[in-house]
Protein backbone atom coordinates (compact mmCIF):
# COMPACT_ATOMS: atom_id res chain seq x y z
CA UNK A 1 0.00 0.00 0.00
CA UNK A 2 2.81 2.30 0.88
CA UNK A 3 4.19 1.94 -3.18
CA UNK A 4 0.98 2.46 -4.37
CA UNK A 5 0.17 5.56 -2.10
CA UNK A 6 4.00 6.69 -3.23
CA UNK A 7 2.85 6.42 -7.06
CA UNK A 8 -0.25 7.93 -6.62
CA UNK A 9 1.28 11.02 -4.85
CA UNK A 10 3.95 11.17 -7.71
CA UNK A 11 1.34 10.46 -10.37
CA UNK A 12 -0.74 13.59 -8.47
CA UNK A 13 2.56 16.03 -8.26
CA UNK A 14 2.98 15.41 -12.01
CA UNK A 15 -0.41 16.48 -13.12
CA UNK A 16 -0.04 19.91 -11.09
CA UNK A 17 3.39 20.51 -10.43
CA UNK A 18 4.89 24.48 -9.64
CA UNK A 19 8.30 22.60 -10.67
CA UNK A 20 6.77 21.04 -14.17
CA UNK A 21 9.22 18.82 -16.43
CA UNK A 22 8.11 20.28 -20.37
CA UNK A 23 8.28 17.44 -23.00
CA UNK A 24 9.79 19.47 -25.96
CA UNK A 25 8.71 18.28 -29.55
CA UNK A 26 11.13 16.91 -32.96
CA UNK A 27 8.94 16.14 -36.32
CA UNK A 28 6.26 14.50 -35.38
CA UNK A 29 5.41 11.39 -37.63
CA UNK A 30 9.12 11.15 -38.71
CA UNK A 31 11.10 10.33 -34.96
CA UNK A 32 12.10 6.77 -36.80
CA UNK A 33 14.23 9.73 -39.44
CA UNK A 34 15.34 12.11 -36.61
CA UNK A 35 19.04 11.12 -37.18
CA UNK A 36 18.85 11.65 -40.80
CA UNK A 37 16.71 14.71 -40.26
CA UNK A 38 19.77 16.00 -38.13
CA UNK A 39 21.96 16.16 -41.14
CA UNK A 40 20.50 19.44 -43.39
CA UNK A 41 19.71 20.95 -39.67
CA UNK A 42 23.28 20.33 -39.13
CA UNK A 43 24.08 21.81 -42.12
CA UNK A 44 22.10 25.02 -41.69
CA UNK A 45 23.61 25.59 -38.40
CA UNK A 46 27.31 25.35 -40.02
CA UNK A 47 25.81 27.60 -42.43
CA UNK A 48 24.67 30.17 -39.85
CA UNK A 49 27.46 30.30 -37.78
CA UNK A 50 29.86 30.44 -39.84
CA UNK A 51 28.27 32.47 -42.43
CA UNK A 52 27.47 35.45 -39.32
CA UNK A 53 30.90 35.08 -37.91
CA UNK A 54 32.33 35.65 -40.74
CA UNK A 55 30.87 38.65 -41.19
CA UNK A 56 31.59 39.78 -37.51
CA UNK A 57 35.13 38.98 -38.16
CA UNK A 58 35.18 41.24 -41.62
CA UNK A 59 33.82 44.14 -39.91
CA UNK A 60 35.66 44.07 -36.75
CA UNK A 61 39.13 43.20 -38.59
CA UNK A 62 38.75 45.75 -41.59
CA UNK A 63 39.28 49.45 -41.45
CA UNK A 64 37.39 50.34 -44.23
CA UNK A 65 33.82 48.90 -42.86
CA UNK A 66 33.94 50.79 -39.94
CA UNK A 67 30.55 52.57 -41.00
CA UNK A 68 27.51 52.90 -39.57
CA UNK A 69 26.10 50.84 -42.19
CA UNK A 70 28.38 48.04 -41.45
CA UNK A 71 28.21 48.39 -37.29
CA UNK A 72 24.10 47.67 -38.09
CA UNK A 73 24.92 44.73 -40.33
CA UNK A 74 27.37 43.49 -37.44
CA UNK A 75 24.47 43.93 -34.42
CA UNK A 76 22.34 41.90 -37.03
CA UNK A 77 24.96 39.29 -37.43
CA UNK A 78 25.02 38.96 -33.93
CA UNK A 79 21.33 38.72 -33.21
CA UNK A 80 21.48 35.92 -35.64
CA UNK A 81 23.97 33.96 -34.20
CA UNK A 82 22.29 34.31 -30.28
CA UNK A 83 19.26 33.10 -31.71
CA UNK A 84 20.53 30.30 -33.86
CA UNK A 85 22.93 29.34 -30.33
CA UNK A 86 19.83 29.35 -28.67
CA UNK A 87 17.99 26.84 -30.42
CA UNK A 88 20.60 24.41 -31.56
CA UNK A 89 21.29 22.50 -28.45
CA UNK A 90 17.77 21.26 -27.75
CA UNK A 91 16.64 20.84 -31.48
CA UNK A 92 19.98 18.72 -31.69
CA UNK A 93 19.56 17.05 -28.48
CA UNK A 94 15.85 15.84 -29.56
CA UNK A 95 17.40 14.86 -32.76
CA UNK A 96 20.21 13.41 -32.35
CA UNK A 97 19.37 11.60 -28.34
CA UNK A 98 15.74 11.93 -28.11
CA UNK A 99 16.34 14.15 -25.10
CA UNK A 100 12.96 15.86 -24.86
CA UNK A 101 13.25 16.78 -21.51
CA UNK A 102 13.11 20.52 -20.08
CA UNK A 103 12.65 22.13 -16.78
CA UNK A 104 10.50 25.18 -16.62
CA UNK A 105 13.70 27.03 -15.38
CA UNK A 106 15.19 25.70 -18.34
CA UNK A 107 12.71 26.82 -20.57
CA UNK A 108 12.79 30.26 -18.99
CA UNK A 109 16.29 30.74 -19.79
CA UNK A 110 15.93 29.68 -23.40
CA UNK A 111 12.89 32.43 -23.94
CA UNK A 112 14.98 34.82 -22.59
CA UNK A 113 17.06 34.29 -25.31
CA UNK A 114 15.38 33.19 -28.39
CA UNK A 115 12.40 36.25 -27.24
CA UNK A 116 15.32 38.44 -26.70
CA UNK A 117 16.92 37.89 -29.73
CA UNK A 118 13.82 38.45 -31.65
CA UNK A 119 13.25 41.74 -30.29
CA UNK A 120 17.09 42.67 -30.65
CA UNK A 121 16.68 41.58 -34.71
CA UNK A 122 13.59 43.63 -34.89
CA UNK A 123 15.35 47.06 -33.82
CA UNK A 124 18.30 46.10 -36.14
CA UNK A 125 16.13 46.20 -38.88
CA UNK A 126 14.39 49.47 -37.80
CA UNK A 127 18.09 51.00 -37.07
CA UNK A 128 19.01 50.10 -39.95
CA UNK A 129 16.28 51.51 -42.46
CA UNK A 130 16.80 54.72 -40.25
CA UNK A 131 20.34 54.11 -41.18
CA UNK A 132 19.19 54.31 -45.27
CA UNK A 133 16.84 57.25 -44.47
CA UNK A 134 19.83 59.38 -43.21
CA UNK A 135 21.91 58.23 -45.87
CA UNK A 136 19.56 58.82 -48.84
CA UNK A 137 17.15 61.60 -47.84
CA UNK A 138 20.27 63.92 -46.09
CA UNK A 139 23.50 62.60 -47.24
CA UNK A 140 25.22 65.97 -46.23
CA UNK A 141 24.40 65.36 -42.98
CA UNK A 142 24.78 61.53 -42.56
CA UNK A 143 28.40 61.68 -40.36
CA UNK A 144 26.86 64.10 -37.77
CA UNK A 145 23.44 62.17 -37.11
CA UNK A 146 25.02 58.48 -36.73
CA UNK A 147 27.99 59.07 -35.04
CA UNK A 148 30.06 56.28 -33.30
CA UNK A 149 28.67 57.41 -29.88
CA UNK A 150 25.22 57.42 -31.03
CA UNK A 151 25.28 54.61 -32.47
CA UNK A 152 26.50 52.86 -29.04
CA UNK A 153 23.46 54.48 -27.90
CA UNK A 154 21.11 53.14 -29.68
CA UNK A 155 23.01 49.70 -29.67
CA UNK A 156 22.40 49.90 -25.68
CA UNK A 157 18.76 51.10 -25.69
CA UNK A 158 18.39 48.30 -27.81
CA UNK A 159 19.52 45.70 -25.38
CA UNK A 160 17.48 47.98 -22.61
CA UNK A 161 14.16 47.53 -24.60
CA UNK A 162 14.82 44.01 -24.89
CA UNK A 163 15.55 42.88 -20.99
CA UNK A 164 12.74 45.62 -19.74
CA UNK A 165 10.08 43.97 -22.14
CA UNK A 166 11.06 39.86 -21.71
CA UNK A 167 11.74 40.07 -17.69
CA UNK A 168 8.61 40.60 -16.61
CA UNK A 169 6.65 38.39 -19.49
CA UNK A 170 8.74 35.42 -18.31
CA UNK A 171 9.50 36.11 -14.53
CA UNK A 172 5.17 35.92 -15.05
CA UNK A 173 5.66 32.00 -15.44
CA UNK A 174 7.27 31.46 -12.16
CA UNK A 175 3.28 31.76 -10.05
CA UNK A 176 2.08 29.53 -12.83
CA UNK A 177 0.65 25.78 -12.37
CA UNK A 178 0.83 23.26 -15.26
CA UNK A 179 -1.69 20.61 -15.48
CA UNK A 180 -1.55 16.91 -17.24
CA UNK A 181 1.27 16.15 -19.69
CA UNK A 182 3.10 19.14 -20.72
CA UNK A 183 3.88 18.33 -24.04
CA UNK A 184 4.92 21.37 -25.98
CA UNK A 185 4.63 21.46 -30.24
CA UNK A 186 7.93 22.62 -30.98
CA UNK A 187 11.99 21.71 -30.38
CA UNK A 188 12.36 24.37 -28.22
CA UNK A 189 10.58 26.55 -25.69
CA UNK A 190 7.93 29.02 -27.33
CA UNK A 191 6.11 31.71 -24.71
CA UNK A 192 2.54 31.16 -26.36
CA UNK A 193 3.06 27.44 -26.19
CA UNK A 194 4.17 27.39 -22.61
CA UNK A 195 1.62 29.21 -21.57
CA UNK A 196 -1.28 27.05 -23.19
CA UNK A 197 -0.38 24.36 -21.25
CA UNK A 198 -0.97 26.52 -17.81
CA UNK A 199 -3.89 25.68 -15.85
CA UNK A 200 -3.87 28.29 -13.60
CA UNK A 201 -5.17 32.48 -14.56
CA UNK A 202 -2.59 33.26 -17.82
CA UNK A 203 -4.34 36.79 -17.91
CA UNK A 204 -1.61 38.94 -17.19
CA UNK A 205 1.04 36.80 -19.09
CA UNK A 206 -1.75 37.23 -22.13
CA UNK A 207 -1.72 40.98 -21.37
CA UNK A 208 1.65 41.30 -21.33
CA UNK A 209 2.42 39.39 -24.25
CA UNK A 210 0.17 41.89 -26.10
CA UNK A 211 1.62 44.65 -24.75
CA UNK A 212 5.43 43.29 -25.98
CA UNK A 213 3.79 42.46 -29.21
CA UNK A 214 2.57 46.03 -29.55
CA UNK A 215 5.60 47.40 -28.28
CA UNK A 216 8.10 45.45 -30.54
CA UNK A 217 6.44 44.85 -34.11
CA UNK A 218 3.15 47.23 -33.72
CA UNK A 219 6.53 50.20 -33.32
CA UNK A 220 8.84 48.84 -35.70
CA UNK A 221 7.08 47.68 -38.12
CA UNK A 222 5.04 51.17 -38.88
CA UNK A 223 8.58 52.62 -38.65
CA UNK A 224 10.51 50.49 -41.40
CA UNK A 225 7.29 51.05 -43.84
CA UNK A 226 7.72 55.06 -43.25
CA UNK A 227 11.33 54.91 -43.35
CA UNK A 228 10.56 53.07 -47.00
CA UNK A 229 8.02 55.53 -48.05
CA UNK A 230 10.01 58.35 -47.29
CA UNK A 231 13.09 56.40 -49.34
CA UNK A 232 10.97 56.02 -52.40
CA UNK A 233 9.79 59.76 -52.49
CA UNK A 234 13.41 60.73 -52.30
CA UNK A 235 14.44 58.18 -54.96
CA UNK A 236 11.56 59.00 -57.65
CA UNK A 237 12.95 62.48 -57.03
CA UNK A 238 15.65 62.04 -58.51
CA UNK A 239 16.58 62.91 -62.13
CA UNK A 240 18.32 60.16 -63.65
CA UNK A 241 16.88 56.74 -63.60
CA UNK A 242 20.92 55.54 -63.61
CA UNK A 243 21.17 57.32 -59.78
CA UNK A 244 17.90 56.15 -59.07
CA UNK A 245 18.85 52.32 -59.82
CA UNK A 246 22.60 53.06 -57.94
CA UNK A 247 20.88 54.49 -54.87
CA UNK A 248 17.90 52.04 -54.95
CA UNK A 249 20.36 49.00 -55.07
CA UNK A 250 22.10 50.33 -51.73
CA UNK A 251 18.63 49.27 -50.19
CA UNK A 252 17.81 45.69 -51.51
CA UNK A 253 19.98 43.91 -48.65
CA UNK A 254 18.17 45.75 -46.35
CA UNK A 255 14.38 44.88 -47.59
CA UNK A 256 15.80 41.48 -48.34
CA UNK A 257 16.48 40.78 -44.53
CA UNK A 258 13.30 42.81 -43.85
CA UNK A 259 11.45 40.34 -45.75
CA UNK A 260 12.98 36.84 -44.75
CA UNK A 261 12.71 38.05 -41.03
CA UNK A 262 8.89 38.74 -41.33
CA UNK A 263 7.48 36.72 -43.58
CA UNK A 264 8.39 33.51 -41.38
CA UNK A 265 7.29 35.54 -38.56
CA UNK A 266 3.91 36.32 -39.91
CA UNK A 267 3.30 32.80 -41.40
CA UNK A 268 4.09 31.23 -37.88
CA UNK A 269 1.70 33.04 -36.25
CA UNK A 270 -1.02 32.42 -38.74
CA UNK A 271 -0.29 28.74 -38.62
CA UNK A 272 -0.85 28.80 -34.43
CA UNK A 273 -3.95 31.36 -35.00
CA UNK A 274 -5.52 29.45 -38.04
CA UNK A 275 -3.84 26.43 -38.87
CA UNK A 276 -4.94 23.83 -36.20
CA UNK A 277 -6.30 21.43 -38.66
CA UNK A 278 -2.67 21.54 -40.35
CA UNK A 279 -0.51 18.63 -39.62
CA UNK A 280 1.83 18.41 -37.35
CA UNK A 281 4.74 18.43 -39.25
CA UNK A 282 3.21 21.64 -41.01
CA UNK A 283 3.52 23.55 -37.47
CA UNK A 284 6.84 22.05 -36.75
CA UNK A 285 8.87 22.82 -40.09
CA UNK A 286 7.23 26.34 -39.81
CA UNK A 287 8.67 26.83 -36.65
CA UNK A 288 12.07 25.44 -37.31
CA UNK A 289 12.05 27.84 -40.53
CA UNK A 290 11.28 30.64 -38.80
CA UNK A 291 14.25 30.15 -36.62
CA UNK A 292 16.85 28.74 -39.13
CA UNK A 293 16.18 31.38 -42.32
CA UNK A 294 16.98 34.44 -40.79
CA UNK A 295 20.56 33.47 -39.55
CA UNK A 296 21.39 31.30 -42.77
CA UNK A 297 20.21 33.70 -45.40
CA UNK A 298 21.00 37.12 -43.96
CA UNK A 299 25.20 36.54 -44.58
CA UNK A 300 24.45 35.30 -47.72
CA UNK A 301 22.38 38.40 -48.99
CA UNK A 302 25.02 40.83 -47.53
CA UNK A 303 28.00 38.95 -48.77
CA UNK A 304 26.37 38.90 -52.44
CA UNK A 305 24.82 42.25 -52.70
CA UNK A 306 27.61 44.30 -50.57
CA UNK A 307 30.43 44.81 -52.58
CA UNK A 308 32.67 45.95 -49.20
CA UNK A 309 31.33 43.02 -47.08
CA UNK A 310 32.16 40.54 -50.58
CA UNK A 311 35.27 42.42 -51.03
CA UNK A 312 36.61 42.09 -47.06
CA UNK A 313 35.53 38.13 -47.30
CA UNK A 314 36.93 37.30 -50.47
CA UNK A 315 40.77 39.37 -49.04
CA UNK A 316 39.88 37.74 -46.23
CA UNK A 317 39.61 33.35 -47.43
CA UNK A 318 42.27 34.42 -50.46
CA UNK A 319 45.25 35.52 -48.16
CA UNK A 320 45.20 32.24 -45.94
């Protein structure tokens, strides 16, 4: 009787626990092809961090990219490589050992850094199409606005945004009480997943969410569009169509990292909105691809459409 009372009480501190274990998620349907599965993942990740390394490296390293332009493209590098660092251990771990395992401490730590990193990428983007702005709409100007002490600023109000809006949205999981198996539907630890597995109130972590959601993409996203408009007035202004393809062209790395960072974004969220009739392995490649293009694709856009960055990399593999 004593055993069974023991199981019982373990079976009943399992269903509610304040100290829940989180069952994290591969491809569902394929686990039999998680080790093959591993190898374009692995792949990607090489990609990624090698690809934004490099590019930290370049700029760091040469003179002659110590821009503004290129100090952007370095904080975006860098966002990319924190969030593809973030993910990799526990989508290879599930891959690789069928470790699906998490604490709720665990998880914590991870949103703080695959959230944070989200929000980081999102003012790059805006900093940079500021960064355009300057440089096409007042060129005579552009060394007084973004100077190398403003753009530390904005570089560290950045970071401040980022740690003032994901603190209290995940220190708001700590009262929380999780209920039945806590099986979550991705490889790593998602805030609106987490929290529909709570079976206590999740008000204010709803209303906060909101309120970071707002705050992040409902501000930067407004700003990148006027930034744009305000681009394209300037450009059709111009004269020659020759200086308006040559100034134009200075933008299309930009829009380009623009578009593969919210297009995933957007899709993702539709998916968990609309899509619950979608397989499985529908949600889960979304959310892997959301992740994984951002940080693969972003060196190679910059490296092929920046003639500096190309230039710098090229010096750079050629004199070893």
């Amino acid at each position: 009787t004593n055993a069974t009372n023991l199981q019982n009480i373990q079976i009943l501190s399992n269903l509610t626990s304040t100290f829940p274990t989180f069952l994290l998620t591969g491809i569902p349907g394929l686990e039999s092809v998680h080790a093959w599965i591993s190898i374009p993942f692995c792949c990607l990740y090489a990609i990624a961090l090698s690809g934004n390394s490099m590019i930290l490296f370049v700029i760091f390293t040469q003179h002659s990219l110590h821009e503004p332009m290129y100090y952007f493209l370095s904080m975006l590098s860098a966002a990319d490589l924190g969030l593809t660092i973030s993910t990799m251990s526990t989508t290879l771990a599930i891959l690789w050992f069928d470790a699906r395992e998490i604490s709720l401490d665990s998880c914590i730590i991870q949103m703080f850094f695959l959230h944070g990193f989200t929000v980081m990428e999102c003012a790059v983007l805006v900093a940079m199409a500021f960064d355009r702005f300057v440089a096409i709409c007042d060129p005579l100007r552009y060394t007084t606005i973004l100077t190398h002490s403003r753009i530390i600023q904005m570089g560290l109000l950045m970071i401040l945004r980022t740690v003032i809006l994901i603190v209290p949205l995940l220190l708001l999981l700590k009262p929380l009480s999780f209920c039945g198996a806590n099986v979550l539907s991705h490889s790593y630890c998602y805030h609106p997943d987490v929290i529909k597995l709570a079976c206590s109130d999740t008000r204010a972590n709803s209303i906060c969410g909101l309120l970071d959601l707002i705050l992040t993409t409902g501000v930067d996203t407004p700003c990148i569009v006027l930034s744009y408009i305000l681009i394209i007035r300037s450009v059709l202004s111009m004269a020659s169509p020759k200086e308006r393809h040559k100034v134009f062209s200075t933008c299309v790395s930009h829009i380009g990292a623009v578009a593969i960072f919210y297009i995933p974004m957007i899709s993702l969220s539709l998916v968990h909105r609309y899509g619950r009739s979608a397989p499985k392995v529908v949600h889960s490649m979304m959310a892997n691809i959301y992740l994984l293009l951002p940080p693969v694709l972003n060196p190679v856009i910059y490296s092929v459409k920046t003639k500096q960055i190309r230039k710098a990399i090229l010096s750079l593999l050629l004199t070893k």
